[in-house]
C-alpha atoms as a PDB file:
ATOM      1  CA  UNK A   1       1.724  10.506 -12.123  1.00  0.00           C
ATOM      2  CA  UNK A   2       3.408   7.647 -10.354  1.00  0.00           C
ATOM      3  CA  UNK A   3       5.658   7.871  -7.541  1.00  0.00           C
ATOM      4  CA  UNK A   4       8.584   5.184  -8.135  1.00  0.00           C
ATOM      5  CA  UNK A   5      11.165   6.573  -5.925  1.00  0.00           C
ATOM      6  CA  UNK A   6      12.228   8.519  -2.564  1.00  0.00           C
ATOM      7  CA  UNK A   7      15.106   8.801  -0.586  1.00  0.00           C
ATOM      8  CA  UNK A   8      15.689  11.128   2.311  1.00  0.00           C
ATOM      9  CA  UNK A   9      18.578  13.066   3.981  1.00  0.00           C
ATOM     10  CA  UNK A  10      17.617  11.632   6.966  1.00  0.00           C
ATOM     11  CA  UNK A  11      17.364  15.380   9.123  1.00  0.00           C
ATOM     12  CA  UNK A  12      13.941  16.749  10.481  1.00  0.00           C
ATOM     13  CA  UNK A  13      13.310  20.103  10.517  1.00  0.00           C
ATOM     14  CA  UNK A  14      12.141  22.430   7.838  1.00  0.00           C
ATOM     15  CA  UNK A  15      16.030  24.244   7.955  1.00  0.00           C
ATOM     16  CA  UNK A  16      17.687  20.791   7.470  1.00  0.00           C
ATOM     17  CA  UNK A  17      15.592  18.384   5.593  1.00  0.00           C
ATOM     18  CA  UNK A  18      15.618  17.200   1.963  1.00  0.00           C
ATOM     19  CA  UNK A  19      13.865  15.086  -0.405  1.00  0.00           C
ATOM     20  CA  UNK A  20      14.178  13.867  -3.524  1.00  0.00           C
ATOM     21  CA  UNK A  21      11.446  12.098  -5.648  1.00  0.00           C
ATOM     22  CA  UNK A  22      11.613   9.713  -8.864  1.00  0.00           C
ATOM     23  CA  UNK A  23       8.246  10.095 -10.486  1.00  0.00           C
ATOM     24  CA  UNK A  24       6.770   8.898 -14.474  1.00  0.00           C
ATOM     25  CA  UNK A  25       3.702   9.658 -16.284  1.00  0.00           C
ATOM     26  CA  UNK A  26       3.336   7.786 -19.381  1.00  0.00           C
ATOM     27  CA  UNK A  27       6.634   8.420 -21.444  1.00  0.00           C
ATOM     28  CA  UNK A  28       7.917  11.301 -19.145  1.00  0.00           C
ATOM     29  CA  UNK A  29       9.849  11.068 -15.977  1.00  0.00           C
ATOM     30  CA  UNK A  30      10.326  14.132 -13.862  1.00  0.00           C
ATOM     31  CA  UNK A  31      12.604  14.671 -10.410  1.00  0.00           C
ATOM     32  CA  UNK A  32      11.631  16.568  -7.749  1.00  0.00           C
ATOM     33  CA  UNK A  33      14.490  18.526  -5.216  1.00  0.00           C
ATOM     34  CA  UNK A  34      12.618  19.361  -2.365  1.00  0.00           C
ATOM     35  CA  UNK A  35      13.901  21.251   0.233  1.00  0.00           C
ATOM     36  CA  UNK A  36      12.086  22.112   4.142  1.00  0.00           C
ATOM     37  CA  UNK A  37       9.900  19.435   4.196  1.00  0.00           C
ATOM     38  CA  UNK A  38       6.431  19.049   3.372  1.00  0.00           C
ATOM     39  CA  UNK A  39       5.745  22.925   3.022  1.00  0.00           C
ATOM     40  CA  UNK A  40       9.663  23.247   1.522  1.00  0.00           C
ATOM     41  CA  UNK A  41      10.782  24.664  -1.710  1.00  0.00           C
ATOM     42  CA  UNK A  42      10.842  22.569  -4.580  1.00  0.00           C
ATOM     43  CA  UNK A  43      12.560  22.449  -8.088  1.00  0.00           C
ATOM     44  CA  UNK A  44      11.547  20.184 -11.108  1.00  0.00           C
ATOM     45  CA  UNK A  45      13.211  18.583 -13.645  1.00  0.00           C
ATOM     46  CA  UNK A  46      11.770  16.481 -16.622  1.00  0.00           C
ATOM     47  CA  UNK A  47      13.147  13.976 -18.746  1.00  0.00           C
ATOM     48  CA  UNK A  48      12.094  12.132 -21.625  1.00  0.00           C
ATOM     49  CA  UNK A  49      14.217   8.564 -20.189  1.00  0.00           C
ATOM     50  CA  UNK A  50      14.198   7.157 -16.694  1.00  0.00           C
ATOM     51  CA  UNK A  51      18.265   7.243 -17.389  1.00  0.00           C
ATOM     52  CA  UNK A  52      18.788  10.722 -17.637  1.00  0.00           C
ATOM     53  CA  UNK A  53      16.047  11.510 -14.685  1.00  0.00           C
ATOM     54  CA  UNK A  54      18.685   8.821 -12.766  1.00  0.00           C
ATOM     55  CA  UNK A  55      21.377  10.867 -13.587  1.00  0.00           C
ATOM     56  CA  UNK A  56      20.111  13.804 -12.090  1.00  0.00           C
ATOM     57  CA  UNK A  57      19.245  11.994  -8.567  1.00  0.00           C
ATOM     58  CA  UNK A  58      22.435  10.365  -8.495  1.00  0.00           C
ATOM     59  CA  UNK A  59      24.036  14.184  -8.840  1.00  0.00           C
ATOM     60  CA  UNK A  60      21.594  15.075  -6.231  1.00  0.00           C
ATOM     61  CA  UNK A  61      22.451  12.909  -3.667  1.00  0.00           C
ATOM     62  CA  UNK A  62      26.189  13.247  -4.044  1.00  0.00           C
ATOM     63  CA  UNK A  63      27.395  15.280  -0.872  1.00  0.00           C
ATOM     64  CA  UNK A  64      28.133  14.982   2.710  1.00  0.00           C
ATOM     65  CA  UNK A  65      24.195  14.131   3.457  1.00  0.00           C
ATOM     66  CA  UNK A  66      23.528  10.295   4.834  1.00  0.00           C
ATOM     67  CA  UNK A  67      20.578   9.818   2.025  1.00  0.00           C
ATOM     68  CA  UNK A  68      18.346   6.591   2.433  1.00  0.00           C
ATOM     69  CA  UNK A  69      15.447   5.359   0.195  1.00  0.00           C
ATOM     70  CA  UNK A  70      12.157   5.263   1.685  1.00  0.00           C
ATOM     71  CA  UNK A  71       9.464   2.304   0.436  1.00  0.00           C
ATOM     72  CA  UNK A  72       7.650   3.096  -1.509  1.00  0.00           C
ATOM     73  CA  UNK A  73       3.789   1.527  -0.887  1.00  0.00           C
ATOM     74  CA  UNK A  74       2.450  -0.210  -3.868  1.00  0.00           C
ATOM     75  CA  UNK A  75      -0.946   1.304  -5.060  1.00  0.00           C
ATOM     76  CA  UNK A  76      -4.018  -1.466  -3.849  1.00  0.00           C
END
């Protein structure tokens, strides 16, 4: 699975932080809520067109949160 995006609320802390991942494995694409941190709670969602998995982060990261995309390091 390939990691194509991340963005951040920009908050540390297990209470206050959140993630959200873009991610694709051959024809799938899947989104990943996380919230805590590394150790957090997550919930998955899969989707059979990068659209619709853009969609859902775009819903995600409406809100009163400052979100910010994190690089992404390409794969040597």
């Amino acid at each position: 699975m390939e990691q194509r995006k991340h963005w951040w609320n920009g908050k540390w802390g297990r209470v206050a932080r959140k993630d959200v991942y873009l991610r694709v494995s051959g024809d799938q694409w899947y989104v990943e809520q996380r919230a805590g941190g590394a150790d957090g709670v997550s919930h998955f969602f899969e989707y059979e067109s990068e659209d619709a998995a853009l969609d859902t982060v775009r819903a995600l990261l409406a809100g009163p949160d400052e979100w910010r995309e994190l690089s992404i390091r390409p794969r040597s």
